[in-house]
Structure formats: C-alpha cells, structure tokens
Protein backbone atom coordinates (compact mmCIF):
# COMPACT_ATOMS: atom_id res chain seq x y z
CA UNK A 1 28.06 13.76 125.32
CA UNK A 2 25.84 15.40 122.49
CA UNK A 3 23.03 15.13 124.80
CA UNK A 4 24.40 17.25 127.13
CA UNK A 5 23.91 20.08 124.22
CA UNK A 6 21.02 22.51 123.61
CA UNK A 7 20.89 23.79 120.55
CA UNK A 8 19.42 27.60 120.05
CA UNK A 9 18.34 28.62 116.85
CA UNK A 10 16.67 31.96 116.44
CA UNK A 11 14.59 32.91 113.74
CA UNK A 12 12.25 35.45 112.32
CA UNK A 13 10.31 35.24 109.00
CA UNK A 14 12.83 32.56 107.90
CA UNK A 15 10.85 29.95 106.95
CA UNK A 16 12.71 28.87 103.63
CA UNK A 17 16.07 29.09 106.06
CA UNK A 18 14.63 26.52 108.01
CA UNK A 19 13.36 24.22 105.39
CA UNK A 20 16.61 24.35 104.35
CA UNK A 21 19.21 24.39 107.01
CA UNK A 22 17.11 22.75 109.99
CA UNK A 23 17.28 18.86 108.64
CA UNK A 24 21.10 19.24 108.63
CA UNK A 25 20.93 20.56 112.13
CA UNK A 26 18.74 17.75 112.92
CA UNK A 27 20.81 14.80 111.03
CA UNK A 28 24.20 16.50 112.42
CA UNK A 29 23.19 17.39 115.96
CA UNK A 30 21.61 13.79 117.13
CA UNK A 31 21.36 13.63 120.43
CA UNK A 32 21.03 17.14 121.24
CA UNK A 33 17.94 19.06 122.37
CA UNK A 34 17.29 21.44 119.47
CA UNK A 35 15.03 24.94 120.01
CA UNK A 36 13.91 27.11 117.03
CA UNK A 37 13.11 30.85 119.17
CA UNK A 38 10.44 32.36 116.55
CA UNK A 39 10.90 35.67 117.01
CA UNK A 40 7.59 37.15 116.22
CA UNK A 41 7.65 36.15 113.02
CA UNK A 42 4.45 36.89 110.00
CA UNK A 43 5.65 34.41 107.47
CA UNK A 44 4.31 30.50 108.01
CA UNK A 45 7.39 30.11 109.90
CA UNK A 46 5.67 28.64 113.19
CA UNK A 47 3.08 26.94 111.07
CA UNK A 48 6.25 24.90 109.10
CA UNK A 49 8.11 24.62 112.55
CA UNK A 50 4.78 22.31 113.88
CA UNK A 51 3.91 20.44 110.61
CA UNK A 52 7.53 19.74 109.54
CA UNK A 53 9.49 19.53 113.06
CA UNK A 54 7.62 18.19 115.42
CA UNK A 55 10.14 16.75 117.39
CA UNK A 56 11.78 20.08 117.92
CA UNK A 57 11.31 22.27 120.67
CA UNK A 58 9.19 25.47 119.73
CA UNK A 59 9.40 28.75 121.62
CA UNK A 60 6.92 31.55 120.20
CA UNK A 61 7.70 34.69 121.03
CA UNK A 62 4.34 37.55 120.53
CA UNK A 63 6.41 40.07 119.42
CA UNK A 64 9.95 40.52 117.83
CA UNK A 65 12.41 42.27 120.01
CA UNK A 66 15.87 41.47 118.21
CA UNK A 67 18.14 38.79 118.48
CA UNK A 68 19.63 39.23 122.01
CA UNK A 69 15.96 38.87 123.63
CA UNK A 70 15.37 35.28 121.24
CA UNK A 71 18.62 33.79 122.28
CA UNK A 72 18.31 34.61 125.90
CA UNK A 73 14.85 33.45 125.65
CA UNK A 74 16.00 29.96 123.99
CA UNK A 75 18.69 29.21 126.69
CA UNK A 76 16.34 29.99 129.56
CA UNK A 77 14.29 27.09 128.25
CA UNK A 78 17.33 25.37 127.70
CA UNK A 79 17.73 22.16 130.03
CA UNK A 80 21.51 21.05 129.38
CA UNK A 81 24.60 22.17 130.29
CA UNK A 82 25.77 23.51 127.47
CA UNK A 83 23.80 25.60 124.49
CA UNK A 84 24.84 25.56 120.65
CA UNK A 85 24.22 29.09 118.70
CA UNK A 86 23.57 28.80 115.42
CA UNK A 87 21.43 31.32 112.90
CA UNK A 88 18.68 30.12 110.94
CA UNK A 89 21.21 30.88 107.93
CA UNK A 90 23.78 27.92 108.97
CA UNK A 91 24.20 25.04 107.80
CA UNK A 92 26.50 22.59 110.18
CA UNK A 93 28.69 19.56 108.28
CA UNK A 94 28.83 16.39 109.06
CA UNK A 95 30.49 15.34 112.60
CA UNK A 96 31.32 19.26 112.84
CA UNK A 97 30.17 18.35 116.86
CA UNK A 98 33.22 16.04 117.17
CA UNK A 99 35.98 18.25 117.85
CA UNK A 100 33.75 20.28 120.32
CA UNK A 101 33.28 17.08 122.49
CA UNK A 102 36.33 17.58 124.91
CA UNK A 103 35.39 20.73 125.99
CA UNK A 104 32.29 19.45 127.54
CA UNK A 105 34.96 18.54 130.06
CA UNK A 106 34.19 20.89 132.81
CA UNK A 107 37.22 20.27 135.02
CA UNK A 108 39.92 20.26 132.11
CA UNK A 109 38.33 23.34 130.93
CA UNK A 110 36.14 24.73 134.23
CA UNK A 111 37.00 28.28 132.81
CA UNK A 112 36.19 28.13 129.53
CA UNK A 113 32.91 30.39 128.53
CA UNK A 114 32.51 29.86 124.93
CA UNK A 115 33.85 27.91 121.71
CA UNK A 116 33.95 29.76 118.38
CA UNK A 117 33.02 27.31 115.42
CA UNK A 118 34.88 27.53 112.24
CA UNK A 119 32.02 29.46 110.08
CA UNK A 120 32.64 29.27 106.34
CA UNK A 121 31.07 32.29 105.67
CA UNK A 122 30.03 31.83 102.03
CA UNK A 123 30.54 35.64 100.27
CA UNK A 124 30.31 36.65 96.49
CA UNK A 125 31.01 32.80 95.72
CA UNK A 126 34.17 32.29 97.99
CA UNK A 127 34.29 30.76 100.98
CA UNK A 128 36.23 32.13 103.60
CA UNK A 129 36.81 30.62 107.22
CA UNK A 130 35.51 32.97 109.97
CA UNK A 131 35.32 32.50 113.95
CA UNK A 132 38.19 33.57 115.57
CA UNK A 133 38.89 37.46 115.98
CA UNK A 134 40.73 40.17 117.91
CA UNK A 135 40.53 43.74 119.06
CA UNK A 136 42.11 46.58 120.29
CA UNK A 137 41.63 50.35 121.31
CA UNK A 138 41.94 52.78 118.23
CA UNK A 139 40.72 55.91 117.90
CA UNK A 140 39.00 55.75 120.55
CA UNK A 141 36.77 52.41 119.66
CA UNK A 142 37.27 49.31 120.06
CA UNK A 143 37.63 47.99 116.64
CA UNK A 144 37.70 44.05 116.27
CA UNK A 145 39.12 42.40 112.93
CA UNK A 146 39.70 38.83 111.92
CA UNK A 147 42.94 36.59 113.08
CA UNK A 148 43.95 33.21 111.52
CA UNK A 149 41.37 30.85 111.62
CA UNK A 150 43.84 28.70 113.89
CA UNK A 151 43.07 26.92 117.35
CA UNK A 152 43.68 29.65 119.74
CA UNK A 153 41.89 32.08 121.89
CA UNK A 154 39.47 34.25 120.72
CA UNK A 155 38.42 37.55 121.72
CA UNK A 156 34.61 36.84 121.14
CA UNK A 157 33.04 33.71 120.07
CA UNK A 158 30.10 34.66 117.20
CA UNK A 159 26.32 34.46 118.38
CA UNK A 160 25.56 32.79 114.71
CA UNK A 161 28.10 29.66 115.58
CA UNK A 162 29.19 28.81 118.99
CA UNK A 163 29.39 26.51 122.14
CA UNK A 164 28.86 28.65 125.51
CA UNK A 165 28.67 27.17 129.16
CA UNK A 166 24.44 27.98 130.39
CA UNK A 167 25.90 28.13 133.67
CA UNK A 168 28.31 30.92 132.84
CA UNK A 169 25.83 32.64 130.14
CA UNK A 170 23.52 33.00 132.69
CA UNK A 171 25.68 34.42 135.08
CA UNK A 172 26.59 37.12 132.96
CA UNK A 173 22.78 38.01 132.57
CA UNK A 174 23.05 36.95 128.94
CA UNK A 175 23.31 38.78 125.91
CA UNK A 176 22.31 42.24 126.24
CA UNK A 177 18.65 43.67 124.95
CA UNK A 178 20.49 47.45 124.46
CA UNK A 179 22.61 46.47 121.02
CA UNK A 180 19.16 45.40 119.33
CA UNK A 181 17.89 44.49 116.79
CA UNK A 182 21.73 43.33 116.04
CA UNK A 183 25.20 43.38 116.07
CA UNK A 184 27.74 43.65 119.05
CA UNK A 185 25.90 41.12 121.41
CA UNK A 186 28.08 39.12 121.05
CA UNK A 187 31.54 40.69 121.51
CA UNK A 188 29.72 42.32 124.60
CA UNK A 189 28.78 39.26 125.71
CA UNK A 190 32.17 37.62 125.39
CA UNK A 191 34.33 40.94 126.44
CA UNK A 192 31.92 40.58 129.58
CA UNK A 193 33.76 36.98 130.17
CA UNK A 194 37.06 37.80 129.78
CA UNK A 195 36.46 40.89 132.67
CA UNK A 196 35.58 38.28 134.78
CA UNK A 197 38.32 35.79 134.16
CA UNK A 198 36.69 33.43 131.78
CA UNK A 199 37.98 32.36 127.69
CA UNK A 200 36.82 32.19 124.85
CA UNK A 201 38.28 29.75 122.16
CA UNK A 202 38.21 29.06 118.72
CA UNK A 203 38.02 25.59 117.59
CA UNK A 204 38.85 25.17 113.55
CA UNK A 205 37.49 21.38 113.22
CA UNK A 206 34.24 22.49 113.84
CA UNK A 207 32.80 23.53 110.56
CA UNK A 208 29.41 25.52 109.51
CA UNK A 209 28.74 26.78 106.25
CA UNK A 210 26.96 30.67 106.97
CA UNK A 211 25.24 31.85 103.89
CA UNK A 212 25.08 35.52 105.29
CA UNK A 213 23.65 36.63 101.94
CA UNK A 214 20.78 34.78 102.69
CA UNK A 215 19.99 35.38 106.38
CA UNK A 216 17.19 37.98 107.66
CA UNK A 217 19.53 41.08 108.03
CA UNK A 218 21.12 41.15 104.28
CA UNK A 219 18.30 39.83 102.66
CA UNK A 220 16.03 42.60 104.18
CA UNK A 221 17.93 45.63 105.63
CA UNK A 222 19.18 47.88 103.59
CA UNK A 223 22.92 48.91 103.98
CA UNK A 224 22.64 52.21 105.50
CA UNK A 225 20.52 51.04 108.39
CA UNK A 226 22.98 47.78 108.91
CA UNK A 227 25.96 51.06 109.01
CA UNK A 228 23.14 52.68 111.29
CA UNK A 229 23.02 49.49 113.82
CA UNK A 230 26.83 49.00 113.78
CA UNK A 231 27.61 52.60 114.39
CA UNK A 232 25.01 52.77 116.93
CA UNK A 233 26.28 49.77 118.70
CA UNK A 234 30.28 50.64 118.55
CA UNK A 235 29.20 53.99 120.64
CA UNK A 236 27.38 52.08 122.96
CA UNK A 237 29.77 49.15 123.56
CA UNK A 238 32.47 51.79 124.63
CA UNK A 239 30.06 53.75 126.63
CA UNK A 240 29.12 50.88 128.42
CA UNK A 241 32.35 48.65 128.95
CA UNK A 242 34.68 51.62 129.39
CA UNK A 243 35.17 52.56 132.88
CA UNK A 244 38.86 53.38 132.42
CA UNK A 245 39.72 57.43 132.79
CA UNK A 246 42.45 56.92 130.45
CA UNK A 247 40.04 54.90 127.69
CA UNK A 248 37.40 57.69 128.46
CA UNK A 249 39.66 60.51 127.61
CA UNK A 250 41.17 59.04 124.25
CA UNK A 251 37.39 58.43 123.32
CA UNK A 252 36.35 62.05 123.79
CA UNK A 253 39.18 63.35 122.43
CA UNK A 254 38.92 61.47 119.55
CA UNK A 255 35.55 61.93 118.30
CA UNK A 256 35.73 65.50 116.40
CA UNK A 257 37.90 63.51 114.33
CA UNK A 258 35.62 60.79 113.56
CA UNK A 259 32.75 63.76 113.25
CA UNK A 260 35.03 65.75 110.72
CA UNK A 261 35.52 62.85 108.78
CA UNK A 262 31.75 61.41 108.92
CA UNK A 263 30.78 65.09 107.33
CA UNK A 264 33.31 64.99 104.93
CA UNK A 265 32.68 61.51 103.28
CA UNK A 266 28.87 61.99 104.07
CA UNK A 267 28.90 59.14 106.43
CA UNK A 268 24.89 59.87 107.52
CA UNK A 269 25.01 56.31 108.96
CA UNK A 270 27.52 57.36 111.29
CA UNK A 271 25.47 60.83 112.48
CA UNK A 272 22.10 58.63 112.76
CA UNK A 273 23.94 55.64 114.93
CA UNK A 274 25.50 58.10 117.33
CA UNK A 275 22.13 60.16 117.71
CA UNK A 276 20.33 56.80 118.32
CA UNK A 277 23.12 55.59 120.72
CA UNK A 278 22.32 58.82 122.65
CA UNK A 279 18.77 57.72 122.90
CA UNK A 280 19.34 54.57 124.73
CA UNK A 281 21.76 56.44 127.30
CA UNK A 282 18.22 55.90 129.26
CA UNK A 283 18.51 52.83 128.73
CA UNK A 284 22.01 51.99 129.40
CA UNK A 285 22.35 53.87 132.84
CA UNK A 286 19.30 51.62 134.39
CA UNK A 287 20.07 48.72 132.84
CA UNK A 288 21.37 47.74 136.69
CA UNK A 289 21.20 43.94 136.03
CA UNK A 290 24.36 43.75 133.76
CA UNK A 291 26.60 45.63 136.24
CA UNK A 292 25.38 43.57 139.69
CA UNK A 293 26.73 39.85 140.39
CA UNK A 294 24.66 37.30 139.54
CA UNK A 295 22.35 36.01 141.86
CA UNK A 296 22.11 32.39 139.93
CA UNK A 297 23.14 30.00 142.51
CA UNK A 298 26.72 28.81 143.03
CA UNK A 299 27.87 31.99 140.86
CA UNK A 300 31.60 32.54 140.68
CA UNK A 301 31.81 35.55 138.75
CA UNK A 302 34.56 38.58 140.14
CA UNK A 303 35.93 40.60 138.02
CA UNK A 304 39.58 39.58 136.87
CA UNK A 305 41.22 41.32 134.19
CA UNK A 306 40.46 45.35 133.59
CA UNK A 307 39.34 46.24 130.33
CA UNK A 308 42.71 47.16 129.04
CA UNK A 309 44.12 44.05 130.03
CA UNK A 310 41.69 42.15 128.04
CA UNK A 311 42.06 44.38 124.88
CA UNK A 312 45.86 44.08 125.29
CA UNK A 313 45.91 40.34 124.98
CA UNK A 314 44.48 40.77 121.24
CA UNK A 315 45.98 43.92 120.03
CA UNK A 316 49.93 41.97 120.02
CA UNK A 317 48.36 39.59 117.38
CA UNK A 318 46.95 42.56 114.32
C-alpha cells in the first residue's frame, strides 16, 4: 500500500536538513514515491539533491514563492493517490507508515481528507507530542490551540506532517498562495474540508520527530516578522472564511480592543500584520479560484457544514 504514497517534501536553502533527515525518509518510506520541491533555493541544496539522491524525484522551482506554492507544486507532480507532507526539518521513525495504512481504504474512509501524524516537536530539550488541535471563535478570531494527542478528529491536520487524499487536495484548489511565505495554510486548507463535508483525523501511532529549532523559519526569521506573518495571516483567514453576519459583526466589534491592547503592550507585530493583511485585500477579493467548485473531474465537493458549525465541533473540547 506504501506505493500508493507520494511523499512531498519542500525545501529551501536546507541542504544540511536534507543530509540529515532525507535517508530516514528514504529507509522509512520504501515504497513510496518521494519529491524534494526546491523552492528557489541559493545554498548547494539542488546540487546535493542530484549527487546524493538520485533516485528521488527533483522539482526546481526558479524562484521562491513560500511554502503553499512548493507543496501545491509537489502534489501536482504527484502520481499516487495519496501525498505525505513532511518539512525538510522531520525526521519520520521507524514503521511510523504502519498505522496510516488503513486509511488508504477509500471506501471505509471515502470522506476522510487528511491524517495528522503524531509530530514530536522537539523544543528547549523536551519533546512534546503535537498533531491534533482545535479552535473556536474568540474575540473575534479564530484562535486554534492544542487537544490531547489522542486518536480523534482534528480540526486541521499540519502541512509539516500529514496524509491528505490528491483527489480531495486538488479539489479544494490546494493550499492557498495568499498566507505566504507561512503559516495558516494549513488550517485554511483543512477548515476548507470540513465546509465541504470532509475530516480530518489525527492518528497518534504515527510518529515524526520535528526539530522546529532547526527548520528554515526559526533558524532564519527573526521573531517579530514570524509575529508579523501570524498576525497577518489570522486577519486574513477570518476575512476570507467568514461569511457569517453574526461572525462579521463580533470581528468588527472586537478589534478596537485588540488595537487598544496592541498600543498598550507595543505589539508593532500586530500593527505591521494587519497593515500587510490590508494589502493583499487585492489579492484576496480576485483570488476567484478558491471560492468556485472544482472543475477536476468526478469532483464531489458542496458545501456541508457552515462555518460555525465547523468551529462548534472543536470549541466543546478547550
């Protein structure tokens, strides 16, 4: 069943990530098809990919665009059924595709868009299981936060460590270019299933260790512009995914709180992500693609659940 698996691995300027993490991926993945997306990278990253992994697929992007337009890029060369996300920063354990092997059953689980792995996110030397998460409407955000890292539904399966159907991925037009360079994608992605009916799971058997510390964003971004990117993106997932009146209101009404507080604390992160969020409005008003059915033959999508129905199944389990 493995080789019914692509594997998507996006990378830029990680070349000692890859010299690193890509012969477990190899050894722990046999079977699969495996894809390194360079992202534009300027380190020898390409050059290692051809000398050292030569049996790996190579796409070679000209210019780097963020992480949404790599992954979409890898699963459109994709040729299996299902696609594997992992970052250049993870390192999967041994048999960790085992307990993913019965969802490759596409009429026990025909709805089923995406499988969180366990990640053992490695962080100021502890380890602490990551995957599975909720959300709910506060403030007038969506705010997400962890739940136990038990088999259960999840409200978004992570870009850096998951199984997602190619069919259904590319139905939904795939994760959207607007929340680059990062962050968000992901639960946009995922929040984009559930509208239409679809799940998202967390499987705990399936472990990956995720040194974050040394992946391309903490390594070199400093933490004001991550706070920039996240703010940025938390304005633009509610702009974009909110089309209740009710959800609207709160999130107007709410913000000269969040702009009193900002200015108290100095939060310039928070002043510089909304200003940048209001520069893609451009962006997010003709971005027709997202908001029009798929045209990928034998597409199922409707929409199913409304936005608060979705956000409602989470918020009962903070």
């Amino acid at each position: 069943m493995e080789k019914n698996i692509s594997v998507i691995i996006p990378n830029y300027n990680g070349e000692k990530l890859l010299l690193s993490n890509l012969p477990f991926v190899v050894k722990n993945c046999h079977g699969c098809e495996i894809i390194v997306v360079d992202d534009g990278s300027v380190d020898n990253s390409i050059t290692t990919l051809r000398k050292k992994f030569k049996k790996i697929k190579l796409v070679a992007l000209k210019k780097n665009q963020g992480f949404a337009n790599a992954v979409n890029a890898g699963v459109n060369k994709a040729t299996k059924d299902f696609v594997l996300l992992l970052n250049s920063d993870v390192k999967p354990k041994e048999n960790f595709l085992k307990p993913l092997i019965k969802y490759l059953n596409t009429k026990k689980y025909s709805n089923l868009f995406a499988v969180g792995l366990c990640d053992l996110s490695h962080e100021n030397g502890k380890i602490v299981p990551r995957g599975r998460g909720g959300a709910t409407f506060k403030r007038g955000f969506v705010e997400h936060y962890p739940l136990f890292p038990e088999m259960g539904e999840t409200f978004w399966a992570s870009g850096g460590s998951s199984l997602i159907n190619r069919q259904m991925f590319l139905e939904l037009k795939g994760l959207d270019k607007l929340f680059a360079p990062f962050y968000w994608e992901d639960i946009d992605l995922c929040f984009r299933a559930w509208l239409h009916g679809k799940i998202c799971l967390f499987e705990p058997f399936s472990k990956v260790d995720h040194f974050h510390a040394q992946g391309f964003i903490k390594s070199n971004r400093s933490q004001i512009f991550i706070n920039t990117v996240s703010y940025k993106n938390q304005f633009l997932f509610v702009w974009k995914n909110t089309s209740s009146t009710y959800l609207s209101v709160l999130h107007i009404l709410w913000l000269p709180y969040h702009f009193a507080r900002a200015l108290i604390t100095l939060d310039i992160a928070f002043f510089a992500g909304f200003f940048w969020a209001i520069l893609k409005i451009p962006a997010l008003i003709f971005n027709y693609e997202l908001f029009t059915l798929s045209e990928v033959e034998g597409s199922t999508l409707n929409y199913k659940l409304s936005e608060s129905e979705v956000l409602s199944k989470f918020a009962k389990q903070q």
